[in-house]
N, C-alpha and C. Protein backbone atom coordinates (compact mmCIF):
# COMPACT_ATOMS: atom_id res chain seq x y z
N UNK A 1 69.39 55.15 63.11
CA UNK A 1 68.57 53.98 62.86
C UNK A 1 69.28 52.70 63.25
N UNK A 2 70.49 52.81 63.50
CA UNK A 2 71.38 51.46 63.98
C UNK A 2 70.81 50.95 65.39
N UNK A 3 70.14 51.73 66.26
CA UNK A 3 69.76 51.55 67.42
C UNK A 3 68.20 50.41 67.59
N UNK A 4 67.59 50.29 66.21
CA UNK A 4 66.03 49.40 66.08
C UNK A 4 66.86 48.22 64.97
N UNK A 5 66.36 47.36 65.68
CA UNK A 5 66.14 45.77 65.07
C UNK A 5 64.80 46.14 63.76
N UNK A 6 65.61 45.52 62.46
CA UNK A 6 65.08 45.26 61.32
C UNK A 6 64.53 44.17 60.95
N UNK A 7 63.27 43.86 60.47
CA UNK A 7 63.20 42.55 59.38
C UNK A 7 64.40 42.28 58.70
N UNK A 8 65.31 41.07 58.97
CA UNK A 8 66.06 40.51 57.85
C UNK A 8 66.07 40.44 56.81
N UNK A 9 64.87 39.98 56.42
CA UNK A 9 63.98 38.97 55.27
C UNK A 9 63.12 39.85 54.10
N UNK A 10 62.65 41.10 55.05
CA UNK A 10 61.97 42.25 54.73
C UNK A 10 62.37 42.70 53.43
N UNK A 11 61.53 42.87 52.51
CA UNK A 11 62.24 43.93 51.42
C UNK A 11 61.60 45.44 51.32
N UNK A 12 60.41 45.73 52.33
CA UNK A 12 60.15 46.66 52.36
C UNK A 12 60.62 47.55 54.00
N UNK A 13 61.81 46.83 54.23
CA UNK A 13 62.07 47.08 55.67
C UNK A 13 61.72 48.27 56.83
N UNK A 14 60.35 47.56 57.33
CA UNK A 14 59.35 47.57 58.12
C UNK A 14 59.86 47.29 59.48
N UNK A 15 60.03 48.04 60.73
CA UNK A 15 60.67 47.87 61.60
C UNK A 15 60.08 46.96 62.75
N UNK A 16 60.68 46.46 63.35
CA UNK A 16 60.10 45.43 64.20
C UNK A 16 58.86 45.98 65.18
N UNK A 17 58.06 45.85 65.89
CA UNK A 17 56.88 46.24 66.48
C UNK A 17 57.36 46.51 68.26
N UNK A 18 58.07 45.71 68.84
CA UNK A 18 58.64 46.30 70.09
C UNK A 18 59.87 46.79 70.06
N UNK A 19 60.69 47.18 69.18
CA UNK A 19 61.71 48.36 69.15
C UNK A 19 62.73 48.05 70.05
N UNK A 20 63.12 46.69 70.04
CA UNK A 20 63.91 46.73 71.17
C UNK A 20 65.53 47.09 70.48
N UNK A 21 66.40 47.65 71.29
CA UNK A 21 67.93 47.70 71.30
C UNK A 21 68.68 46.74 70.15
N UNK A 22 69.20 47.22 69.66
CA UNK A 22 70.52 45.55 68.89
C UNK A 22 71.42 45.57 70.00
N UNK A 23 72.19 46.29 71.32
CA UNK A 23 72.80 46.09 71.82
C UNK A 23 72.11 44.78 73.06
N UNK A 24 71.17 44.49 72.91
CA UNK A 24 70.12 44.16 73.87
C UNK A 24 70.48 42.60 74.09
N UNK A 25 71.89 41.87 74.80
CA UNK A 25 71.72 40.50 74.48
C UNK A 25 70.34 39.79 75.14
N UNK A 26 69.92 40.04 75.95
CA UNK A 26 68.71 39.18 76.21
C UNK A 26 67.99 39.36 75.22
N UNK A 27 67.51 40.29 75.06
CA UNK A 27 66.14 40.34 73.97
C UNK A 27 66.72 39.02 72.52
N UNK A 28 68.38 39.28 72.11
CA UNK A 28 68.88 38.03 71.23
C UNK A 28 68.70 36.60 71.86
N UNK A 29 69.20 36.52 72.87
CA UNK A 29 69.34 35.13 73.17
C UNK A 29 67.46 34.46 72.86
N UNK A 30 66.54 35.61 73.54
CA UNK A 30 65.20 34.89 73.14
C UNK A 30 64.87 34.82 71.85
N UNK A 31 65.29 35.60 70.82
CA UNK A 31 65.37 35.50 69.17
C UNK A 31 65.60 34.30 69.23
N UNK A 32 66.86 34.16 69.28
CA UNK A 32 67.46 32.56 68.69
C UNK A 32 66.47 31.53 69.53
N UNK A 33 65.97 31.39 70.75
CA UNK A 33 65.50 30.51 71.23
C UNK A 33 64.03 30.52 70.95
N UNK A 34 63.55 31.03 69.48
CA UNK A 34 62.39 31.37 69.16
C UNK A 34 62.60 30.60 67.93
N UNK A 35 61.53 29.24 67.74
CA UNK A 35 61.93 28.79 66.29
C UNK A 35 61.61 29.23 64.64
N UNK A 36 62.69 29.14 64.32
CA UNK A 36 62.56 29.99 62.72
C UNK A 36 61.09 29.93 61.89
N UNK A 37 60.87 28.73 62.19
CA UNK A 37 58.83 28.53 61.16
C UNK A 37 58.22 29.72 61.76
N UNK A 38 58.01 29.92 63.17
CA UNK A 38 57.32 30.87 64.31
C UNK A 38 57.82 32.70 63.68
N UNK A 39 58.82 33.02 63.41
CA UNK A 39 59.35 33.44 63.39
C UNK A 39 58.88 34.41 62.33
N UNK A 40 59.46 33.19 60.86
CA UNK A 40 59.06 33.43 59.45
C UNK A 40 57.29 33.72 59.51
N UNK A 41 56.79 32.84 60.46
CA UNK A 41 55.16 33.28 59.84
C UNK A 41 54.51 34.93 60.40
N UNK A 42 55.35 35.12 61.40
CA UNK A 42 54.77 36.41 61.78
C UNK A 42 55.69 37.47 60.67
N UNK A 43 56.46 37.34 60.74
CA UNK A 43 57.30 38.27 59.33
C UNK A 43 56.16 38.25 58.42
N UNK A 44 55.56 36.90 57.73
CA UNK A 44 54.76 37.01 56.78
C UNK A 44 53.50 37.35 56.80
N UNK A 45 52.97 37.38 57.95
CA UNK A 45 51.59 37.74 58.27
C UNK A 45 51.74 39.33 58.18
N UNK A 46 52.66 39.70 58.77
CA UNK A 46 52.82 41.52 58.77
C UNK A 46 52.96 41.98 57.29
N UNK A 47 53.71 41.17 56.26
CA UNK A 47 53.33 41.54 54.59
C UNK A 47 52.24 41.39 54.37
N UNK A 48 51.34 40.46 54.70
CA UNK A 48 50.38 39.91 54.59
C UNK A 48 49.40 41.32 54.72
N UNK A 49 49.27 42.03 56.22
CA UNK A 49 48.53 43.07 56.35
C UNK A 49 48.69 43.82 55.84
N UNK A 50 49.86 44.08 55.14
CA UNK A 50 50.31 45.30 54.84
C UNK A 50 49.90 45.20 53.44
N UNK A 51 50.14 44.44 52.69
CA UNK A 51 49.32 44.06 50.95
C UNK A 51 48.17 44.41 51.13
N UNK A 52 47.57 43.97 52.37
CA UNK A 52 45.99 43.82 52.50
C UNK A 52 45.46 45.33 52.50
N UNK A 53 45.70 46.03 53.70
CA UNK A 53 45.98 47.35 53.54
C UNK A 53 45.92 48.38 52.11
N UNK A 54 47.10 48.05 51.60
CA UNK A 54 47.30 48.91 50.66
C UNK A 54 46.14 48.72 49.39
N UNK A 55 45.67 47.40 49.26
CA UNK A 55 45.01 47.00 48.47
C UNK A 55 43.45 47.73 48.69
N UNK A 56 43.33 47.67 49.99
CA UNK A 56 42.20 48.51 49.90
C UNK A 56 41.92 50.45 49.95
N UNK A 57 43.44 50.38 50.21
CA UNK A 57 42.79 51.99 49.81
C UNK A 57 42.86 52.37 48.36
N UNK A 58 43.90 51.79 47.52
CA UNK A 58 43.64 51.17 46.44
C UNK A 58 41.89 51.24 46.17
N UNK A 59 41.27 50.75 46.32
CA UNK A 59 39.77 50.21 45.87
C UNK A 59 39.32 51.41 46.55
N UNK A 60 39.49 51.97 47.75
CA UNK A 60 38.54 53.45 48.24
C UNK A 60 38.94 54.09 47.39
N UNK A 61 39.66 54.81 46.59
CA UNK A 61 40.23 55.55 46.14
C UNK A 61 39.61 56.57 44.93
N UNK A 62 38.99 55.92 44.16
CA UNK A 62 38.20 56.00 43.38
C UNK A 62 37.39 55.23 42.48
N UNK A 63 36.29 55.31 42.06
CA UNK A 63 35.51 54.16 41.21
C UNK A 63 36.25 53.14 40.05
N UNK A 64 37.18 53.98 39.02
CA UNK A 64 37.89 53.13 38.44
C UNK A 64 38.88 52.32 39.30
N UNK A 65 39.52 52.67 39.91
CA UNK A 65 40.23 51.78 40.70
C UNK A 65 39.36 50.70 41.42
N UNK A 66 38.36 50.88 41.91
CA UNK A 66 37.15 50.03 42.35
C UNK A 66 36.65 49.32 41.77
N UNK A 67 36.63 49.48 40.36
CA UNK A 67 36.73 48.55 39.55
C UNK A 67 37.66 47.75 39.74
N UNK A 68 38.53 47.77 38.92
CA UNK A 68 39.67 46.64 38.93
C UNK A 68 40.84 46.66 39.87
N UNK A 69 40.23 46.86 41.19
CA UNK A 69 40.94 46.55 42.60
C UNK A 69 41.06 44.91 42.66
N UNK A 70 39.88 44.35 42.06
CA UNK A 70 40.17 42.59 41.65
C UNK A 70 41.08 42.09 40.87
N UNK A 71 41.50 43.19 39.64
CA UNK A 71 42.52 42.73 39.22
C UNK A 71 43.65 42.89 39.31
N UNK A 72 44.14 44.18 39.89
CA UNK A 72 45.42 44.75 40.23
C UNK A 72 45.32 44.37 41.36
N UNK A 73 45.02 45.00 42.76
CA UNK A 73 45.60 44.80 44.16
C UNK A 73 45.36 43.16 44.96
N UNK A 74 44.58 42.55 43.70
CA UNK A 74 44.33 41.00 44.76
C UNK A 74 45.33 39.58 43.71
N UNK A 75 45.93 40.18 42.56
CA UNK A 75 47.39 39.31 42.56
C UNK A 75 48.16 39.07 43.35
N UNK A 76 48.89 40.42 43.57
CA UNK A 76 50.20 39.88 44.74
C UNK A 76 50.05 39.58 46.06
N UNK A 77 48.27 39.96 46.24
CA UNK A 77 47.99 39.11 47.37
C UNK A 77 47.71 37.57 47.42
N UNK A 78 46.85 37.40 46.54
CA UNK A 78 46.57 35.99 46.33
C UNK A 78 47.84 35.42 46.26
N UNK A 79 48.89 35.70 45.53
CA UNK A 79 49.96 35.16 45.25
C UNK A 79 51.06 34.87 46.80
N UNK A 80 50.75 35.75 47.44
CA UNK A 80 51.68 36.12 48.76
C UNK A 80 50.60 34.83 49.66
N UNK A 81 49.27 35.24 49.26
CA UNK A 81 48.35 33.88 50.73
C UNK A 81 48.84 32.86 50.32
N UNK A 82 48.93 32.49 48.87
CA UNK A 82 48.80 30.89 48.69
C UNK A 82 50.10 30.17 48.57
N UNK A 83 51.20 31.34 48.92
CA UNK A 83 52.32 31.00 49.33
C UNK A 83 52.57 30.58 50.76
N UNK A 84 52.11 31.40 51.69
CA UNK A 84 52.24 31.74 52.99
C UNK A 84 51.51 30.68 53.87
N UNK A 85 50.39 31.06 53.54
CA UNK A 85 48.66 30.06 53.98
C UNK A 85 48.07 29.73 53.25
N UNK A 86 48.36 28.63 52.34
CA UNK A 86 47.72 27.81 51.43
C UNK A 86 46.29 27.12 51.67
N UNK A 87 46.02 27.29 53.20
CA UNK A 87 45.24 26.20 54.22
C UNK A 87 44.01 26.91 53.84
N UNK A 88 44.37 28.83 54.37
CA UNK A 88 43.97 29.88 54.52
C UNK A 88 43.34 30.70 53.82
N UNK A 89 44.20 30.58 52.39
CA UNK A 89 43.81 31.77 51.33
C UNK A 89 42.21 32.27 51.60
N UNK A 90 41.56 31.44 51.04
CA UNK A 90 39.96 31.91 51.42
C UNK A 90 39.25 32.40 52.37
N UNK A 91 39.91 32.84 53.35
CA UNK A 91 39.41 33.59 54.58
C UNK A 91 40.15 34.94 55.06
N UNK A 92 41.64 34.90 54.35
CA UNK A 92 42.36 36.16 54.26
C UNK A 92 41.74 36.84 53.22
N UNK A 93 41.22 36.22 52.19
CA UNK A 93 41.27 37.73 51.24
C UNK A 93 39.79 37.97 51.21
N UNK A 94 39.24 37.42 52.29
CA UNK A 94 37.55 38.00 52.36
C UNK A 94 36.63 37.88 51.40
N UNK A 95 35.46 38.60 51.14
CA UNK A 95 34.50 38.23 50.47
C UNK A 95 35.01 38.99 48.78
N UNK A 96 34.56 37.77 47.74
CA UNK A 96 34.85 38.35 46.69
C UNK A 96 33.90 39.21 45.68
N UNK A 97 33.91 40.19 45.21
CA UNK A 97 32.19 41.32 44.70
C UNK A 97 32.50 41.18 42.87
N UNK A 98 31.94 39.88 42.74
CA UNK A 98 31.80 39.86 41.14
C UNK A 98 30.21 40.32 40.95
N UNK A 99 30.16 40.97 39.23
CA UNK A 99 29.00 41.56 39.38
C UNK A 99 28.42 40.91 38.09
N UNK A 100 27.48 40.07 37.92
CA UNK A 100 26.64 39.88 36.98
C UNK A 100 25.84 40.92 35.92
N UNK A 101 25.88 40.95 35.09
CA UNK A 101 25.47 41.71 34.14
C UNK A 101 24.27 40.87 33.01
N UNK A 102 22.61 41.75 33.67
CA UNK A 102 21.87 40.52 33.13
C UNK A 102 21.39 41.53 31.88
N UNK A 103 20.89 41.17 30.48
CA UNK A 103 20.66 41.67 29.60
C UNK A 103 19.05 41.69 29.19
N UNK A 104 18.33 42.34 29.62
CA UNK A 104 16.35 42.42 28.68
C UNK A 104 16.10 42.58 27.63
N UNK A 105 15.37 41.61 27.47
CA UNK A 105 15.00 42.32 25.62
C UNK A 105 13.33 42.86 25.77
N UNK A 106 13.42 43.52 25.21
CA UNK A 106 11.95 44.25 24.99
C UNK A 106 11.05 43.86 23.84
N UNK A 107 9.91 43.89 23.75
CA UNK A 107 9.19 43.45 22.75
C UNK A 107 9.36 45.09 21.29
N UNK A 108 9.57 45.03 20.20
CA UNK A 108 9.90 45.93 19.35
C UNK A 108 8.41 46.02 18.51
N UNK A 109 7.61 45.02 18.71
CA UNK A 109 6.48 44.64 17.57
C UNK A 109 5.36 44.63 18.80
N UNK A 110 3.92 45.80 18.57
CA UNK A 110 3.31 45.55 19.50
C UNK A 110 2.25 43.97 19.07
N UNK A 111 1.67 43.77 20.23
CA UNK A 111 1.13 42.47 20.29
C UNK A 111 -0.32 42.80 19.56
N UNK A 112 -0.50 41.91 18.58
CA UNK A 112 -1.93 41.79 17.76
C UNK A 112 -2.75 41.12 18.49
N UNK A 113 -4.36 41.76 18.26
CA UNK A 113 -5.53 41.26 18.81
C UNK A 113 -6.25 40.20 18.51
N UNK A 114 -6.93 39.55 19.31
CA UNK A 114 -7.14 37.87 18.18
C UNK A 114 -8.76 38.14 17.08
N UNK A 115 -8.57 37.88 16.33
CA UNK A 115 -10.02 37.86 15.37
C UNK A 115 -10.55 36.44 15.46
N UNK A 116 -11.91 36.51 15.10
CA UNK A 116 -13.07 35.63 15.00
C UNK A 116 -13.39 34.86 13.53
N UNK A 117 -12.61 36.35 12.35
CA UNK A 117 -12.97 35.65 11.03
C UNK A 117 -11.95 34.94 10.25
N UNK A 118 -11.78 35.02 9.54
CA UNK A 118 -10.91 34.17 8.37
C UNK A 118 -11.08 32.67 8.41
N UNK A 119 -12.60 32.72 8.10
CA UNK A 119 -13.08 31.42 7.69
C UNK A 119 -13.73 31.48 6.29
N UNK A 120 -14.19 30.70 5.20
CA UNK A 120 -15.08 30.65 4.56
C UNK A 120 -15.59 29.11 3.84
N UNK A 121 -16.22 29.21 3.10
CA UNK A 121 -16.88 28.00 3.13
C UNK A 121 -17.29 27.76 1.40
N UNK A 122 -16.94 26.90 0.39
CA UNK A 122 -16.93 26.62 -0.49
C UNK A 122 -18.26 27.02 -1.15
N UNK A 123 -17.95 27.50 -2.21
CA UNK A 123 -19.53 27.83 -3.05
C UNK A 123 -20.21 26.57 -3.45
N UNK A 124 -21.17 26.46 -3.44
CA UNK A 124 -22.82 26.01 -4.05
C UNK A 124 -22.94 25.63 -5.33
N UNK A 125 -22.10 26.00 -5.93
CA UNK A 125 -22.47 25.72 -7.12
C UNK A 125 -23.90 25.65 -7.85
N UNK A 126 -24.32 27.54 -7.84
CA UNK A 126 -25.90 27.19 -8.10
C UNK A 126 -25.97 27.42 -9.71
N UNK A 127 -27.11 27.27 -9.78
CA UNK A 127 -27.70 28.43 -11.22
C UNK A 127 -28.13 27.37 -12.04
N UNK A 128 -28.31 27.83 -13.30
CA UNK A 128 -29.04 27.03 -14.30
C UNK A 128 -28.03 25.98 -15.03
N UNK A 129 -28.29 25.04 -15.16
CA UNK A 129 -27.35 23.96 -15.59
C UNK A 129 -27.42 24.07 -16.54
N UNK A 130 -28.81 23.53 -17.42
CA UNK A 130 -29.49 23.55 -18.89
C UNK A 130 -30.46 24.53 -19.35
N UNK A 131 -29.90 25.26 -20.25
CA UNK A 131 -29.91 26.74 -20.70
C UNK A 131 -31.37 25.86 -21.78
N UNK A 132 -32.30 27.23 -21.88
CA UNK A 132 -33.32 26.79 -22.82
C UNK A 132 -33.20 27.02 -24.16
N UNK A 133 -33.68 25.86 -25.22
CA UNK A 133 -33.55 25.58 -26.06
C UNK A 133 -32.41 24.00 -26.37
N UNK A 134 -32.02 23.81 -25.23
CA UNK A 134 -31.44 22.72 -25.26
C UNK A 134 -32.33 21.31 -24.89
N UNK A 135 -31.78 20.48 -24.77
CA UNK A 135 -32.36 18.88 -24.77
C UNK A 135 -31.91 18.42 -22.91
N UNK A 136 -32.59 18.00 -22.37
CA UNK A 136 -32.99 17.40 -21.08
C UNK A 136 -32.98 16.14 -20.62
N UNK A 137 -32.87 15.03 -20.37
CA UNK A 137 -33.07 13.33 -19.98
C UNK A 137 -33.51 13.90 -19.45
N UNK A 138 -34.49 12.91 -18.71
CA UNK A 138 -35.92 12.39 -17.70
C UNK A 138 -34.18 12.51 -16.46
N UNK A 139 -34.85 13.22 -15.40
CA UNK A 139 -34.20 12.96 -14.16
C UNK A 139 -33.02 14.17 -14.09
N UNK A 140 -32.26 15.25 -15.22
CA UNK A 140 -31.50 15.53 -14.93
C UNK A 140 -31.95 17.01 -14.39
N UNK A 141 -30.75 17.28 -13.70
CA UNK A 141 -31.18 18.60 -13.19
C UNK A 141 -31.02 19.97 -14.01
N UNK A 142 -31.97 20.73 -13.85
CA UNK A 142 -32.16 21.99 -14.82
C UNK A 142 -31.88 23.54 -14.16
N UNK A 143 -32.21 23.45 -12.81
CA UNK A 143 -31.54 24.60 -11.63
C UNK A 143 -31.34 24.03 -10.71
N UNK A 144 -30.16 24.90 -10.13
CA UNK A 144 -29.89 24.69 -8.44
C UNK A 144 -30.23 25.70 -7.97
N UNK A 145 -30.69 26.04 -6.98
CA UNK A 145 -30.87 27.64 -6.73
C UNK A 145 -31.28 27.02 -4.90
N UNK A 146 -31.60 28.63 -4.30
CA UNK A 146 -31.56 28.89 -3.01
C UNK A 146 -32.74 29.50 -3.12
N UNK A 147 -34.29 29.16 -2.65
CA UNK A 147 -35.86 29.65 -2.58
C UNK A 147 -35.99 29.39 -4.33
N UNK A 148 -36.97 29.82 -4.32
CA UNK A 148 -38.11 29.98 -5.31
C UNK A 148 -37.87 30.77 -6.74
N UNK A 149 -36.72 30.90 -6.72
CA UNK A 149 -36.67 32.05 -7.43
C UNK A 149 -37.03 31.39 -9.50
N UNK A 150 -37.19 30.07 -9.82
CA UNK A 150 -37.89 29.57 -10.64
C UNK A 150 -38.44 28.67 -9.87
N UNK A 151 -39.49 28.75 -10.82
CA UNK A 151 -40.75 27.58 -10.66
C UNK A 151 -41.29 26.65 -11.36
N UNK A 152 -41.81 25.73 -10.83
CA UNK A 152 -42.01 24.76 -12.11
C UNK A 152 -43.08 24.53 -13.16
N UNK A 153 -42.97 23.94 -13.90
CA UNK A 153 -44.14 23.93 -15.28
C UNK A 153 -44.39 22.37 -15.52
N UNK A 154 -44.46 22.61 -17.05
CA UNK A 154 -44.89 21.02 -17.43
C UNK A 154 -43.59 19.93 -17.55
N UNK A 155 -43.87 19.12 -16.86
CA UNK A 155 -42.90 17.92 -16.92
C UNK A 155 -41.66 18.16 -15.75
N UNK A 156 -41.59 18.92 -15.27
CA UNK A 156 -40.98 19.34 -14.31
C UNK A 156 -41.59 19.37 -12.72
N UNK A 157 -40.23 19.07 -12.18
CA UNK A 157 -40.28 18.38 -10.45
C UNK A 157 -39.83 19.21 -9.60
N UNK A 158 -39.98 19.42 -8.12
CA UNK A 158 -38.68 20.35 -7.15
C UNK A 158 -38.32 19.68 -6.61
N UNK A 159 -37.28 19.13 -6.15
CA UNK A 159 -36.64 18.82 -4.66
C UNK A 159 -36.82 19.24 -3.43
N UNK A 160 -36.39 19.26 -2.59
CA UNK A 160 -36.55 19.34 -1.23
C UNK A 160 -35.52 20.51 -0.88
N UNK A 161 -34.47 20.47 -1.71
CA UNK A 161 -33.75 21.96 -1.70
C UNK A 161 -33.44 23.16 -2.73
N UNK A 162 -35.19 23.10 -3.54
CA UNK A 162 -35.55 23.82 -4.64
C UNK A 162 -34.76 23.72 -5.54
N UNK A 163 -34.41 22.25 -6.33
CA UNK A 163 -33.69 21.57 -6.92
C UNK A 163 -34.45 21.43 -8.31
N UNK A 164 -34.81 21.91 -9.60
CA UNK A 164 -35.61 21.90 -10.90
C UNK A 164 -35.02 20.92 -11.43
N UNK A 165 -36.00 19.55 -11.70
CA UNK A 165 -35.27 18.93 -12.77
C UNK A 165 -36.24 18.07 -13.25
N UNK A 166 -35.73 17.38 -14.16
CA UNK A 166 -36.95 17.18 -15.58
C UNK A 166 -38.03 15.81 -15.43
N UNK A 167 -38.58 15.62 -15.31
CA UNK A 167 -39.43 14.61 -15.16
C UNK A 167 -39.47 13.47 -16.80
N UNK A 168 -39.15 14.47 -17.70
CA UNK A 168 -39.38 13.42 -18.98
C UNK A 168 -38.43 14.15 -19.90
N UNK A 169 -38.03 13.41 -20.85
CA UNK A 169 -37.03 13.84 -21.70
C UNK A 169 -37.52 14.78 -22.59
N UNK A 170 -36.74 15.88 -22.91
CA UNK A 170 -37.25 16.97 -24.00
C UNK A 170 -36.45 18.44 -24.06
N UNK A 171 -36.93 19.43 -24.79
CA UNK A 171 -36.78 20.77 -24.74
C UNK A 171 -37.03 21.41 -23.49
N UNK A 172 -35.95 22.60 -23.34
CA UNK A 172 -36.16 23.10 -21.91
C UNK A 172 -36.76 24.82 -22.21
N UNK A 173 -37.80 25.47 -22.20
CA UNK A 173 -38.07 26.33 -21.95
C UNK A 173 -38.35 27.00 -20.87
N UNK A 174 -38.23 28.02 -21.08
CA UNK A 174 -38.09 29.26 -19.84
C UNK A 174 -39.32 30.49 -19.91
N UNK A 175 -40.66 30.83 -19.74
CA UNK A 175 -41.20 31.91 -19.53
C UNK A 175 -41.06 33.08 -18.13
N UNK A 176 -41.69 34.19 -18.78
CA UNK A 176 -41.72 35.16 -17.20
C UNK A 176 -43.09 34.89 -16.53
N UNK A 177 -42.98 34.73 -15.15
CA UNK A 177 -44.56 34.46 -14.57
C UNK A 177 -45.37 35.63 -14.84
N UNK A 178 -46.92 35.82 -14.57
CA UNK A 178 -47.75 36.35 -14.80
C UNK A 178 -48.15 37.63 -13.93
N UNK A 179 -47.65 36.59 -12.80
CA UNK A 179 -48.04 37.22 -11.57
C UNK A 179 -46.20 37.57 -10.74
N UNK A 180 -45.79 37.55 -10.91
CA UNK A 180 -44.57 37.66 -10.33
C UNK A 180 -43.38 37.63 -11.65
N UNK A 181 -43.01 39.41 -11.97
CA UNK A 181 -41.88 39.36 -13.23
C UNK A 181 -40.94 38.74 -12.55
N UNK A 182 -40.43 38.99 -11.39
CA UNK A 182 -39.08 38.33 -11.34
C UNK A 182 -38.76 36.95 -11.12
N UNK A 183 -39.79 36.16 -11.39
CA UNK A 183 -39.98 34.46 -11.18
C UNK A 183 -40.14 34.36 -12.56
N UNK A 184 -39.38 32.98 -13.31
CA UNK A 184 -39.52 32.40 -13.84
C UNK A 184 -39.77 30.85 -13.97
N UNK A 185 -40.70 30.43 -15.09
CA UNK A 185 -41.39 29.42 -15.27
C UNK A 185 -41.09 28.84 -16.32
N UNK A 186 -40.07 26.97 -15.61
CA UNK A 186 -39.53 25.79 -16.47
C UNK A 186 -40.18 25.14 -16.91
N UNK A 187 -40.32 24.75 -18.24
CA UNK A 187 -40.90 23.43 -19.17
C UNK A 187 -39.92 22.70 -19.78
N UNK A 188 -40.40 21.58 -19.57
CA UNK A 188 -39.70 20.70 -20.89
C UNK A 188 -41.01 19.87 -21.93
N UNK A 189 -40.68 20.92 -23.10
CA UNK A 189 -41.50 20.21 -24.33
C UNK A 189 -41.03 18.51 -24.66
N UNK A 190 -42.28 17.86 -24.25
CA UNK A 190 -41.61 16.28 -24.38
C UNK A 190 -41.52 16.51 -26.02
N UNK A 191 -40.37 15.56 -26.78
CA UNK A 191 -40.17 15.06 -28.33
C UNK A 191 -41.86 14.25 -28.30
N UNK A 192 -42.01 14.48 -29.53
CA UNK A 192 -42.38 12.84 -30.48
C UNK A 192 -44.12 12.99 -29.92
């Protein structure tokens, strides 16, 4: 092996690419007349491939490793570009494959149908106010009701929304009609 020119600098000593002689003074004299920046960057570009390289069979290798081929094999690269080619980094280490992880939620409660009801509407307040055998003023009311279902007698009036009420002050009686049991028939016995 004394016969091939080495990387100096090399720590993984990687042999030079045209193999020339160490006895070789020409091939030296153009070394030295080759400036050291020129020199150093191709030394570093060849680590450079060679990280690069390894890093990806690294990641072929298998799925877990394919996984975290971002985190293991692209340190000592990143670290080696942004030493080397600071200018550069972003175009040596190629495209980067982060993976978003989006989360759905599902509905757990199925969706209810819309209804029409749940309304209602305050009662009426119907029926007989003044029970018979009791006392009456002129004007007050004696039923509320919805149709016909009493009718009127002596001293007694209807409204317009079959409203019974007393025309003159007095006793309130109640009979069954004659002609119709389930109708009943209001009086008020005037006093005096």
């Amino acid at each position: 092996m004394s016969h091939l020119e080495w990387y100096p600098n090399s720590p993984t000593g990687i042999p030079n690419t045209d193999l020339r002689p160490l006895h070789d003074a020409s091939a030296a004299a153009v070394r030295r007349r080759q400036p050291e920046t020129e020199r150093a960057r191709e030394e570093n570009m060849f680590r450079l491939m060679t990280l690069r390289s390894s890093a990806t069979a690294v990641a072929s290798s298998s799925h877990a490793a394919r996984l975290f081929s971002s985190a293991i094999a692209a340190r000592p690269l990143v670290s080696c570009v942004s030493s080397i080619f600071p200018q550069h980094q972003n175009c040596l280490l190629g495209p980067t494959h982060t993976s978003t992880q989006i989360t759905v939620r599902n509905a757990t409660k199925k969706a209810g149908g819309s209804s029409n009801n749940g309304r209602d509407s305050a009662g009426r307040r119907l029926g007989v106010k003044v029970w018979p055998g009791r006392i009456a003023k002129a004007g007050s009311i004696i039923v509320r009701q919805r149709g016909k279902k009493f009718l009127c007698g002596e001293n007694v009036g209807m409204g317009n929304d079959h409203t019974i009420f007393a025309l003159a002050a007095g006793v309130v009686k109640m009979e069954k009609s004659v002609h119709n049991k389930k109708r009943n028939i209001v009086h008020i016995v005037a006093e005096g």
